[in-house]
C-alpha atoms as a PDB file:
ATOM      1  CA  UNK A   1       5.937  27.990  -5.332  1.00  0.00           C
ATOM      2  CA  UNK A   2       5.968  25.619  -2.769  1.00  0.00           C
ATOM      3  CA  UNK A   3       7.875  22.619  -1.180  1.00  0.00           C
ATOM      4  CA  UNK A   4       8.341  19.461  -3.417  1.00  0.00           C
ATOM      5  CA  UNK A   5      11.200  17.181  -2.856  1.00  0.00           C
ATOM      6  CA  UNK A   6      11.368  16.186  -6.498  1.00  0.00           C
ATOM      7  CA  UNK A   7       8.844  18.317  -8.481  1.00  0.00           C
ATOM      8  CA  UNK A   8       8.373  21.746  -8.647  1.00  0.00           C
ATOM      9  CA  UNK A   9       5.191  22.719  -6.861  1.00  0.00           C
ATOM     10  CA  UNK A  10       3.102  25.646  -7.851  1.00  0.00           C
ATOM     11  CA  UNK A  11      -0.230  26.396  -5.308  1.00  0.00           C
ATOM     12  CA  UNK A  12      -3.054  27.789  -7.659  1.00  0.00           C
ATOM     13  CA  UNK A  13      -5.746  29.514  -6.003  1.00  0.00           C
ATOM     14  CA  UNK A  14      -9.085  29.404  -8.004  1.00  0.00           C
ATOM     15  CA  UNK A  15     -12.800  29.885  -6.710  1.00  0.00           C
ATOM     16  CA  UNK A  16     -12.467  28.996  -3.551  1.00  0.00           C
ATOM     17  CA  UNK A  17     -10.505  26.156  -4.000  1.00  0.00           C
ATOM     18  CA  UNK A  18      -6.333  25.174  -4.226  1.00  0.00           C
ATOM     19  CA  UNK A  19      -5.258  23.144  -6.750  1.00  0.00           C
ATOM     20  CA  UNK A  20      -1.233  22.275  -6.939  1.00  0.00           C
ATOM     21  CA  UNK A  21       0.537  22.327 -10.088  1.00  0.00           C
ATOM     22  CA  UNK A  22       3.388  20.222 -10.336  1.00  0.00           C
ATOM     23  CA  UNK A  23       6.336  20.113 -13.183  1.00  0.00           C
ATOM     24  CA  UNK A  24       8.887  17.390 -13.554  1.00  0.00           C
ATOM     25  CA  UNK A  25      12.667  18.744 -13.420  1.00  0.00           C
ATOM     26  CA  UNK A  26      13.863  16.326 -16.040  1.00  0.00           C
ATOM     27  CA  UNK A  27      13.119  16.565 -19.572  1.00  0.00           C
ATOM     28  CA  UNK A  28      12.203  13.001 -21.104  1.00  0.00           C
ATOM     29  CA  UNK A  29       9.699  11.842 -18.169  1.00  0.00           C
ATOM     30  CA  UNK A  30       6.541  12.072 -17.184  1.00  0.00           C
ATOM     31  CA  UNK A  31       3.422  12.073 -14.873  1.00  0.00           C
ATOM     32  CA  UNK A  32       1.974   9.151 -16.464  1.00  0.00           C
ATOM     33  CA  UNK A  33       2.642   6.561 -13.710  1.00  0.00           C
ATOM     34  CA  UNK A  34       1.748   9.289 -10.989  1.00  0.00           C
ATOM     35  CA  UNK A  35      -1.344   9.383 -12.827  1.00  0.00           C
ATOM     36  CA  UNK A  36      -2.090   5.757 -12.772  1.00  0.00           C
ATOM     37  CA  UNK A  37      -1.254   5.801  -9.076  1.00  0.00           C
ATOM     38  CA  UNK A  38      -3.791   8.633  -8.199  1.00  0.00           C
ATOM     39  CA  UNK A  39      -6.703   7.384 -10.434  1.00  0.00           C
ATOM     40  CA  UNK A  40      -5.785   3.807  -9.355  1.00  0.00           C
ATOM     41  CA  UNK A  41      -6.220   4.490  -5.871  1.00  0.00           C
ATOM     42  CA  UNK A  42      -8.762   6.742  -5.977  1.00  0.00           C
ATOM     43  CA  UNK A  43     -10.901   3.885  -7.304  1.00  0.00           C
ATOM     44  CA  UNK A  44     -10.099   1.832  -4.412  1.00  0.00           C
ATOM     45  CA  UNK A  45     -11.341   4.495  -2.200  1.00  0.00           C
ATOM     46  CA  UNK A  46      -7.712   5.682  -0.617  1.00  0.00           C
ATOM     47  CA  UNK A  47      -7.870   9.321  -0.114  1.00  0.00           C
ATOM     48  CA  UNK A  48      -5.122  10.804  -1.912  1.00  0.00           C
ATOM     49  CA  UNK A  49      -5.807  13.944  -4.355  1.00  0.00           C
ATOM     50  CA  UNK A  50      -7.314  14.206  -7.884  1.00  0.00           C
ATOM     51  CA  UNK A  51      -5.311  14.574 -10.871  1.00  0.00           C
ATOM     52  CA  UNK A  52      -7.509  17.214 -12.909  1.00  0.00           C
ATOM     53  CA  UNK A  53      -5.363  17.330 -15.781  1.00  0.00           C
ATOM     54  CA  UNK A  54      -2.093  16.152 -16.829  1.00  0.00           C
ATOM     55  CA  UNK A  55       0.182  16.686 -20.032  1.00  0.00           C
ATOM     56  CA  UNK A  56       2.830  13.804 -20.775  1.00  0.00           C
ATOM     57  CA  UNK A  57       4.751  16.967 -22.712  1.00  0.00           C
ATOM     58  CA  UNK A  58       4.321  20.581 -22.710  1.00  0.00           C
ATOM     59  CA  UNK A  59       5.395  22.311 -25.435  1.00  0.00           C
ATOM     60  CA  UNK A  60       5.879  25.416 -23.527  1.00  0.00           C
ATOM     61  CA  UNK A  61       7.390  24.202 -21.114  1.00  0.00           C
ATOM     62  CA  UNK A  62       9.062  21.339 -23.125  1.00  0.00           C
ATOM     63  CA  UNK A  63       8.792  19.072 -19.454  1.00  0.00           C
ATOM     64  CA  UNK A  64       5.433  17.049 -18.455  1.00  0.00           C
ATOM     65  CA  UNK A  65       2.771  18.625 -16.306  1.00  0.00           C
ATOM     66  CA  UNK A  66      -0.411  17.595 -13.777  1.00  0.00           C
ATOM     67  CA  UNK A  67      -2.919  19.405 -11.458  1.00  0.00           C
ATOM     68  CA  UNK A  68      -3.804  18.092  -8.642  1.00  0.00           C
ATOM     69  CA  UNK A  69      -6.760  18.929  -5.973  1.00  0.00           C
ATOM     70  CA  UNK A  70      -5.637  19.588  -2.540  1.00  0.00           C
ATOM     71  CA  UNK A  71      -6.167  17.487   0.676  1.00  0.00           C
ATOM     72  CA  UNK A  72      -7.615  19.689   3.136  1.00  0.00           C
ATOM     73  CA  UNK A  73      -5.941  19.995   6.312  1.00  0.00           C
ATOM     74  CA  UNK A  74      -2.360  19.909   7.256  1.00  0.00           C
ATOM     75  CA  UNK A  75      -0.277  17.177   7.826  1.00  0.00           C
ATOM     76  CA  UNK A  76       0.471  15.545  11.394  1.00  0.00           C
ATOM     77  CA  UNK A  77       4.246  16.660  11.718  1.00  0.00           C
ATOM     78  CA  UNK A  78       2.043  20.411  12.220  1.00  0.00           C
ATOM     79  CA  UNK A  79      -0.400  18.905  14.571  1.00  0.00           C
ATOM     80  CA  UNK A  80       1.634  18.556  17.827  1.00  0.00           C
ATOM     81  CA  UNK A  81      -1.737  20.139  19.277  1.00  0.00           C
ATOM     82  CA  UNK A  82      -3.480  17.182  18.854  1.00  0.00           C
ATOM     83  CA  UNK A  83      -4.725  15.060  21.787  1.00  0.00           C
ATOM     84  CA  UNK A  84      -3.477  11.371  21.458  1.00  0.00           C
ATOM     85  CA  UNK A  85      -6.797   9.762  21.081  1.00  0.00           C
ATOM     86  CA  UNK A  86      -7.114  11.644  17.928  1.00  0.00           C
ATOM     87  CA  UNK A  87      -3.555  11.178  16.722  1.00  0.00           C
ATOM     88  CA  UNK A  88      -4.186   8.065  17.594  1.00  0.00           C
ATOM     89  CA  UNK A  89      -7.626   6.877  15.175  1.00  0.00           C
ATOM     90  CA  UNK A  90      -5.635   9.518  12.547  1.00  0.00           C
ATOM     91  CA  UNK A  91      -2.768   6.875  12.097  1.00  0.00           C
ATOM     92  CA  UNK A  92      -5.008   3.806  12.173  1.00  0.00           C
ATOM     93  CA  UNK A  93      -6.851   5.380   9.294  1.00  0.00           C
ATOM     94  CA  UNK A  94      -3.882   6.065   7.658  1.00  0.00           C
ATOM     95  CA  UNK A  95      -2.559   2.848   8.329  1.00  0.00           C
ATOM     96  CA  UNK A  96      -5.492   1.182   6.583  1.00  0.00           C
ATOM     97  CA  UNK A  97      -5.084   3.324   3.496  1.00  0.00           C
ATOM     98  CA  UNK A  98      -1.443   2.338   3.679  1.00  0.00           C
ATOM     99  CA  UNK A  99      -1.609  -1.122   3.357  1.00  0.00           C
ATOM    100  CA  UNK A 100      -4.348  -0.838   0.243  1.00  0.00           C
ATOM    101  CA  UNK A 101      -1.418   1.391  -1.572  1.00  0.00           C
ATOM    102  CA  UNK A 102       1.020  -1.533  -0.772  1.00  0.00           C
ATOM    103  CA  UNK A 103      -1.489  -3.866  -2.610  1.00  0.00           C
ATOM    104  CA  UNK A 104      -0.717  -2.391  -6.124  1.00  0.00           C
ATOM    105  CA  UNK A 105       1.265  -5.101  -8.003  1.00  0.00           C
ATOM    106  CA  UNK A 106       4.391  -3.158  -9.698  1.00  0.00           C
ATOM    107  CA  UNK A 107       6.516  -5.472 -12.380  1.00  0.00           C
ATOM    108  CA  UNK A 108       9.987  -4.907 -11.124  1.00  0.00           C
ATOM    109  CA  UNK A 109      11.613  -3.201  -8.386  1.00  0.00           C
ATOM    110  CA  UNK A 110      13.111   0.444  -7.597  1.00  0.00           C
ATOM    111  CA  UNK A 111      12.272   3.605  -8.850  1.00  0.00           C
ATOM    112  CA  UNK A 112       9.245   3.566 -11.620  1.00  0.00           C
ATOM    113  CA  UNK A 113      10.223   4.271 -14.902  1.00  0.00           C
ATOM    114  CA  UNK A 114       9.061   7.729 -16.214  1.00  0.00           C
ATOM    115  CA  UNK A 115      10.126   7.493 -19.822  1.00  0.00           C
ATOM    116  CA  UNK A 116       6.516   6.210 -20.870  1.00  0.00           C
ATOM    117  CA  UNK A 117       3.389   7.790 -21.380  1.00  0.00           C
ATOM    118  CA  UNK A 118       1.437   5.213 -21.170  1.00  0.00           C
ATOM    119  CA  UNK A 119      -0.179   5.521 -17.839  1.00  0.00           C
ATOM    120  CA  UNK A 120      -1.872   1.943 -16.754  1.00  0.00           C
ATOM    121  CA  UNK A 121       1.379   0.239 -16.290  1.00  0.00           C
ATOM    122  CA  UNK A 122       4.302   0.525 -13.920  1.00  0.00           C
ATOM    123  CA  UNK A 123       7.411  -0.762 -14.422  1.00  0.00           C
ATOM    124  CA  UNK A 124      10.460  -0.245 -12.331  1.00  0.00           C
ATOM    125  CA  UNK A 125      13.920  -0.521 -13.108  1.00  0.00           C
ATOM    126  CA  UNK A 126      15.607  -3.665 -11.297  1.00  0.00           C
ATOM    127  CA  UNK A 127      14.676  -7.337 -11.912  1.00  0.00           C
ATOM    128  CA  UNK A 128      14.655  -8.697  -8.123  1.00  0.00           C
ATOM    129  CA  UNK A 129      14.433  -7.180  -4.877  1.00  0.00           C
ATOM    130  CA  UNK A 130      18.087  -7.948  -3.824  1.00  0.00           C
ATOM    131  CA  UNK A 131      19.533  -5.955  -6.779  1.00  0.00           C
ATOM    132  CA  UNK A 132      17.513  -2.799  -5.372  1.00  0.00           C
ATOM    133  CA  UNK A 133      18.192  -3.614  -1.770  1.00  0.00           C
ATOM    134  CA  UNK A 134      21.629  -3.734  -2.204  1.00  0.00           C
ATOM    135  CA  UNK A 135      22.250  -1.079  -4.932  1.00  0.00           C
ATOM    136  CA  UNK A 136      25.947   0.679  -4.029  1.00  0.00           C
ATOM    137  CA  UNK A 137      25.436  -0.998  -0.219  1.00  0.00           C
ATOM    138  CA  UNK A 138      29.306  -1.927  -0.346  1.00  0.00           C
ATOM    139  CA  UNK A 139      29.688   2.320  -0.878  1.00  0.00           C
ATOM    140  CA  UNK A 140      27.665   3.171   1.890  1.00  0.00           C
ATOM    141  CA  UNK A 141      28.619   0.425   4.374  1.00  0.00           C
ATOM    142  CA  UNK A 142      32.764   2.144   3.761  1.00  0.00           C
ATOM    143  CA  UNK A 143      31.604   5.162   3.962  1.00  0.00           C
ATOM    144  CA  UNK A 144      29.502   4.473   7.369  1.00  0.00           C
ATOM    145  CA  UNK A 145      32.601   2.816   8.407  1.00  0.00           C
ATOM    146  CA  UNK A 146      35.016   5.760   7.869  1.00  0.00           C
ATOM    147  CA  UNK A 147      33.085   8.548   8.955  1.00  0.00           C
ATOM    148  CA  UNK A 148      30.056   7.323  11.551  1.00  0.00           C
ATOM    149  CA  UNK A 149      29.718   3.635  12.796  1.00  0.00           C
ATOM    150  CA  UNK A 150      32.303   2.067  15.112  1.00  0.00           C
ATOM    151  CA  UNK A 151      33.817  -1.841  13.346  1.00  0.00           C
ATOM    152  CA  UNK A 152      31.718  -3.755  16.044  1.00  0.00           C
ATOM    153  CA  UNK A 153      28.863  -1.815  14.626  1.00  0.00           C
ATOM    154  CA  UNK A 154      29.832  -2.840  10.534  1.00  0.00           C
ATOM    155  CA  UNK A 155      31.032  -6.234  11.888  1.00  0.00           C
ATOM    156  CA  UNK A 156      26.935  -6.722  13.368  1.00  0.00           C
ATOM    157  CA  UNK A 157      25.584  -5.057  10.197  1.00  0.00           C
ATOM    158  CA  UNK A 158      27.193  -7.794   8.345  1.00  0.00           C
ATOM    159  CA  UNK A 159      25.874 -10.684  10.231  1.00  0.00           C
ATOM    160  CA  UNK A 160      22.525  -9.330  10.229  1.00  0.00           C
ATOM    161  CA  UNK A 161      22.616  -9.419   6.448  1.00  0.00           C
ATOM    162  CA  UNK A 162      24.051 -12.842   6.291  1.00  0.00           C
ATOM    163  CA  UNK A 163      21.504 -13.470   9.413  1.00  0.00           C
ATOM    164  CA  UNK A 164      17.993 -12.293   7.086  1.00  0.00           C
ATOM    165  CA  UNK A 165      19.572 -12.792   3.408  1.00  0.00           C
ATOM    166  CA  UNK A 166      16.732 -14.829   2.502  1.00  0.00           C
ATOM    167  CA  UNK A 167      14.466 -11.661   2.918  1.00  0.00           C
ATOM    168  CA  UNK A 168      16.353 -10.474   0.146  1.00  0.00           C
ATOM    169  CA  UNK A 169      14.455 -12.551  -2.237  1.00  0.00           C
ATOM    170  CA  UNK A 170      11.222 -10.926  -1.756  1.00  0.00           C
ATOM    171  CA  UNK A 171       9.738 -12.285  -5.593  1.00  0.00           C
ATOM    172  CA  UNK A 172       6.631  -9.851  -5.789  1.00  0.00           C
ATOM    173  CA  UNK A 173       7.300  -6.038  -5.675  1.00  0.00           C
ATOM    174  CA  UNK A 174       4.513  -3.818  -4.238  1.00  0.00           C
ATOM    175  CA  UNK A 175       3.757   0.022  -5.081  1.00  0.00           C
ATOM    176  CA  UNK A 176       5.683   2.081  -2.219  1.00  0.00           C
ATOM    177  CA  UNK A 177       5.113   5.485  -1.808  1.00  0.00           C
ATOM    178  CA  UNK A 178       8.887   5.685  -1.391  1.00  0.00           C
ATOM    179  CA  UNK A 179       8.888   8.413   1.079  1.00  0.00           C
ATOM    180  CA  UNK A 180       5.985   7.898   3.594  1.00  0.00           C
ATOM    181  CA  UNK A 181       6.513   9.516   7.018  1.00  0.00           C
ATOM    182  CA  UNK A 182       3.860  11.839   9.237  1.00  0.00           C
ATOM    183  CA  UNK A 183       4.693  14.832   6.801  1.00  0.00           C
ATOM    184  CA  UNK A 184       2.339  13.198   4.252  1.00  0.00           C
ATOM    185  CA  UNK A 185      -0.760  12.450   6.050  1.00  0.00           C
ATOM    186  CA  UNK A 186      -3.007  15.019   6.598  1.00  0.00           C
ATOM    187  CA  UNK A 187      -5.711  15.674   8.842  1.00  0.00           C
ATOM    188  CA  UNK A 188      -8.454  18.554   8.965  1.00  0.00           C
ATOM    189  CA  UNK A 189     -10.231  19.350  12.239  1.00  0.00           C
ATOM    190  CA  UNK A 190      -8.369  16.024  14.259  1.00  0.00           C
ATOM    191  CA  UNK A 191      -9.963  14.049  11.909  1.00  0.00           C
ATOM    192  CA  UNK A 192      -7.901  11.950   8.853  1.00  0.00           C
ATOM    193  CA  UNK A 193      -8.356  13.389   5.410  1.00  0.00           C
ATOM    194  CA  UNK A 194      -5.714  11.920   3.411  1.00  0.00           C
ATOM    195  CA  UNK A 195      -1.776  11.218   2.006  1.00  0.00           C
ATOM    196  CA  UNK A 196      -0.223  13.430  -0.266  1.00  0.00           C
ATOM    197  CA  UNK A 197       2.880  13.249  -2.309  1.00  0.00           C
ATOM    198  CA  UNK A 198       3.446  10.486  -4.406  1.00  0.00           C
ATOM    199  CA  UNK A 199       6.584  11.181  -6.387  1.00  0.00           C
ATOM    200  CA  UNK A 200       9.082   9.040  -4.922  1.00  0.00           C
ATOM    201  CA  UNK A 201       7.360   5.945  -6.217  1.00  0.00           C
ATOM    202  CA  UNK A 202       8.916   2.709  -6.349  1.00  0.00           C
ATOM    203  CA  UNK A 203       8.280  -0.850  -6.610  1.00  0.00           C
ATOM    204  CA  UNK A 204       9.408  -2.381  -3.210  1.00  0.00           C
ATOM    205  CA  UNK A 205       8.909  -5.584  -0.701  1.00  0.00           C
ATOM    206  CA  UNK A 206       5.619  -4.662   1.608  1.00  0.00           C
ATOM    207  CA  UNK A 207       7.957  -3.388   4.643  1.00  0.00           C
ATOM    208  CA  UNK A 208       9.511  -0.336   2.835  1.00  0.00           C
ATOM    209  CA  UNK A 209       7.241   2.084   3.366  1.00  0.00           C
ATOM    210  CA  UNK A 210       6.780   0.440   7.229  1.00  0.00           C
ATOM    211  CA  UNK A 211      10.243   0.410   7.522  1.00  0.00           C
ATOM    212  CA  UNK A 212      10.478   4.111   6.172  1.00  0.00           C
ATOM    213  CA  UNK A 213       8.157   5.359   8.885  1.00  0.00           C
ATOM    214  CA  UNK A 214       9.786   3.402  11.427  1.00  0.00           C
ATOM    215  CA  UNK A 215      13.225   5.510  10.280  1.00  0.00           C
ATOM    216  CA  UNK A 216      11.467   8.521  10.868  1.00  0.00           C
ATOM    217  CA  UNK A 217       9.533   8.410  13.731  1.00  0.00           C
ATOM    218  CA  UNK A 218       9.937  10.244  16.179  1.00  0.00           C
ATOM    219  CA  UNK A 219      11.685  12.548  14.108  1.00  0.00           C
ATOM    220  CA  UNK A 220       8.757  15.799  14.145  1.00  0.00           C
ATOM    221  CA  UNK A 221       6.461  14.984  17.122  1.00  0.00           C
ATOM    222  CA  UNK A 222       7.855  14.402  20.873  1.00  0.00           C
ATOM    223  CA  UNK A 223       6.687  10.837  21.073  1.00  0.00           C
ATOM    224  CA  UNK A 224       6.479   7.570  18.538  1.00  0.00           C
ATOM    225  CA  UNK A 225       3.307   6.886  16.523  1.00  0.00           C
ATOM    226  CA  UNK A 226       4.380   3.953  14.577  1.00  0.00           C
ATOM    227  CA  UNK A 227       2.100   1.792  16.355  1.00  0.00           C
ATOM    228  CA  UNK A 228      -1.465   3.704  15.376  1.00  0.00           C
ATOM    229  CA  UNK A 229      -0.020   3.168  12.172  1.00  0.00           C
ATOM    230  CA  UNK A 230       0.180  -0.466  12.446  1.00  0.00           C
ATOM    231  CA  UNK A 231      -2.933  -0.830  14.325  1.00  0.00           C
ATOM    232  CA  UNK A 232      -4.547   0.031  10.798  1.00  0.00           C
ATOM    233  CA  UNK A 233      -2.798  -1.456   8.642  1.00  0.00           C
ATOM    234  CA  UNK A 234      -3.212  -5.090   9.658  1.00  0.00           C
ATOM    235  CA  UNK A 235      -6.590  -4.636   9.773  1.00  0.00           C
ATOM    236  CA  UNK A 236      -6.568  -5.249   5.792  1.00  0.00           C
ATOM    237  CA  UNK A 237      -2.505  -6.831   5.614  1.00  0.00           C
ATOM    238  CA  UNK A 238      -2.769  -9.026   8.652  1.00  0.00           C
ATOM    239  CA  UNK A 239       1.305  -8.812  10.310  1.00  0.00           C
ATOM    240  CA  UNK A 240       3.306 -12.494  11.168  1.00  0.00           C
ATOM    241  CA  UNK A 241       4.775 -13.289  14.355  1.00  0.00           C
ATOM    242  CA  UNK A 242       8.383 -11.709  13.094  1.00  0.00           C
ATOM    243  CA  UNK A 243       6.702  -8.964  11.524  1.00  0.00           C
ATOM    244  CA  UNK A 244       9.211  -6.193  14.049  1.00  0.00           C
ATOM    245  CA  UNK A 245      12.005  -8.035  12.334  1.00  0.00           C
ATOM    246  CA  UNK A 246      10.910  -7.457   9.330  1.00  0.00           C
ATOM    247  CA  UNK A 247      10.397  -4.199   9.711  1.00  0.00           C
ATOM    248  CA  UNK A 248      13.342  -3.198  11.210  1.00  0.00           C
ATOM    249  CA  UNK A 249      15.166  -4.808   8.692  1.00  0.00           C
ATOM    250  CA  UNK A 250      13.898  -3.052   5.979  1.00  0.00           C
ATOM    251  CA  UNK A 251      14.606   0.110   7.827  1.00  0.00           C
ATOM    252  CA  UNK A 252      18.172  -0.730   7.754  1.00  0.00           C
ATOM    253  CA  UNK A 253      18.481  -1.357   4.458  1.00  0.00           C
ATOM    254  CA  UNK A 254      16.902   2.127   3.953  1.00  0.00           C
ATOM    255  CA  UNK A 255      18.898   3.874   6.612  1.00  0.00           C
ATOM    256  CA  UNK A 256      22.345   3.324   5.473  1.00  0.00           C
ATOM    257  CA  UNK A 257      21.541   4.437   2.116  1.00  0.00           C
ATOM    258  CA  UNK A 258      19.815   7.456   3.026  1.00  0.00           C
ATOM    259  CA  UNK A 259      22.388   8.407   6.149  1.00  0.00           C
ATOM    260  CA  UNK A 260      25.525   7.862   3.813  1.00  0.00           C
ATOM    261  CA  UNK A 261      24.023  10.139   1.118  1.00  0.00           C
ATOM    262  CA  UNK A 262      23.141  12.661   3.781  1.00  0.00           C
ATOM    263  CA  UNK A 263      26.465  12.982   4.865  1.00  0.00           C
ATOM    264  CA  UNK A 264      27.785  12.963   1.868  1.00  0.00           C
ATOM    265  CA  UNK A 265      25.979  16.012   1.154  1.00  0.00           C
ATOM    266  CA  UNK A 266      26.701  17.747   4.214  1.00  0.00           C
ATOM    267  CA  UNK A 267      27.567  17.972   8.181  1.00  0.00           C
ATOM    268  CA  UNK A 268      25.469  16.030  10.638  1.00  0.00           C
ATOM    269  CA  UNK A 269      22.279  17.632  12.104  1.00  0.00           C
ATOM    270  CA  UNK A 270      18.917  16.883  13.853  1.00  0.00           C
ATOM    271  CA  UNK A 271      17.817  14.386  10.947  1.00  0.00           C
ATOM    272  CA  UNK A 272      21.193  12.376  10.430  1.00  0.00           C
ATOM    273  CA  UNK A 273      21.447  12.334  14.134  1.00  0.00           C
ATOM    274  CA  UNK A 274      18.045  11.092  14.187  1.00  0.00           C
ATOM    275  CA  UNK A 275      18.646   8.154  11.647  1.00  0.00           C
ATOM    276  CA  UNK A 276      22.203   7.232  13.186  1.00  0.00           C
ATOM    277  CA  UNK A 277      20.453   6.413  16.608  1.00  0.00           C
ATOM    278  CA  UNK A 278      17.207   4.451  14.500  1.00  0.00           C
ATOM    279  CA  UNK A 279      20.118   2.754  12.765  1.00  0.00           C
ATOM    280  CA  UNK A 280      22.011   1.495  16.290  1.00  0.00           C
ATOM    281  CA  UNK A 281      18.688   0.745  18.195  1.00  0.00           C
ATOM    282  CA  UNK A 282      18.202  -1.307  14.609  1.00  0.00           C
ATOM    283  CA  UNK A 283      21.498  -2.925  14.966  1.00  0.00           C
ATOM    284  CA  UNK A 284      21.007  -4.120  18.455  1.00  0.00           C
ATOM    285  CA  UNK A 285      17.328  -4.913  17.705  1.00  0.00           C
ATOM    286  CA  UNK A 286      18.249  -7.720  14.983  1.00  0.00           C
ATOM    287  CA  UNK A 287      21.288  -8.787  16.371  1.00  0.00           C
ATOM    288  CA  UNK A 288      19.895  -9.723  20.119  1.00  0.00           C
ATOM    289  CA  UNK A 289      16.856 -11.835  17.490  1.00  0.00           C
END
């Protein structure tokens, strides 16, 4: 069994080749929008691994199932060795990949519903992007406030959100693969060969998976590679003049729901303390624009 943040992973080795085997936790969903993302992409000639056979129910093991090909290589949080021209043309062909999985239209916003079987539509749980954005903030933002960030720092997270509200109103919700940092794309000899791991899926504004990676970089590798990664991808999603903004602001959003629920969990390490000083460089980013 290996790693999978919210799957159970299982490498098979058969003839040479790995496949992964992955089975949902919870009882009552399924692959079927996983599916629809791989196959989906696939035919738009993004480099993410086959699904080779997929059950919406398994009797046995009374949860859903899919198999998956591998992507060869190993991902670039393992490739420190790398020289930086390489990392570099790595990211930019990531970053084009990227911004043709942002492309896919999802109805709705959040996390995309599982219940169905039916695997050529996704649907996601929350009507509008503010409802998402701003799911439990007021939770977060107290418990920030008690336990991390000083009151000027809550006092300047406020105006930036009264500052950018109108970004809140994003009307058309992307595909995000939710989770998107340089753990999940791969590369095999220096050169790219794909992005794995596609089951935090969620129907988001085109800056959450920028804004994601932005949270996180940094975070594996001694230096920043956010830039190769936007290199590519405005190559096919050209970026506006405000487009660090944007980003940054999305990364906010993100951080102080993902800091406050990794605290919550447990004492401050390398990560949180990672995301707390991506949140304050944030803070003073938006508030000084």
């Amino acid at each position: 069994m290996v790693e999978g943040s919210s799957t159970f992973v299982y490498r098979i080795a058969y003839a040479n080749e790995l496949f992964y085997l992955r089975v949902l936790p919870e009882e009552q969903t399924s692959f079927a929008p996983e599916v629809a993302v791989h196959t989906r992409l696939r035919q738009m000639g993004v480099r993410v691994p086959e699904v080779v056979y997929f059950e919406h129910y398994n009797e046995r093991l009374q949860r859903s199932v899919m198999v998956t090909t591998e992507i060869k290589g190993c991902s670039l949080s393992q490739s420190g060795s790398l020289d930086i021209q390489r990392m570099q043309a790595i990211l930019v062909e990531a970053g084009q990949e990227l911004a043709q999985i942002n492309s896919v239209s999802v109805d709705g916003f959040g996390w995309v519903a599982r219940e169905r079987p039916d695997n050529t539509y996704l649907h996601a749980q929350w009507p509008t992007h503010r409802v998402f954005a701003l799911e439990d903030w007021d939770v977060y933002r107290t418990f920030l406030a008690r336990n991390v960030l000083h009151s000027a720092e809550i006092i300047q997270l406020e105006q930036i959100l009264v500052h950018y509200d109108s970004w809140l109103d994003d009307h058309e919700s992307y595909l995000a693969h939710g989770d998107f940092d340089i753990t999940h794309i791969y590369q095999e000899d220096g050169r790219y060969s794909g992005i794995i791991d596609f089951g935090e899926i969620r129907g988001a504004s085109r800056w959450y998976d920028l804004g994601h990676f932005h949270m996180r970089d940094g975070e594996a590798l001694p230096y920043t590679v956010l830039a190769g990664l936007l290199a590519g991808y405005q190559e096919h999603m050209p970026l506006p003049p405000d487009y660090e903004q944007r980003l940054r602001f999305n990364s906010l959003l993100i951080n102080v729901r993902a800091l406050a629920r990794s605290l919550q969990k447990g004492p401050a390490n390398r990560y949180t303390q990672h995301q707390l000083k991506i949140l304050r460089e944030d803070l003073a980013f938006l508030s000084g624009n």
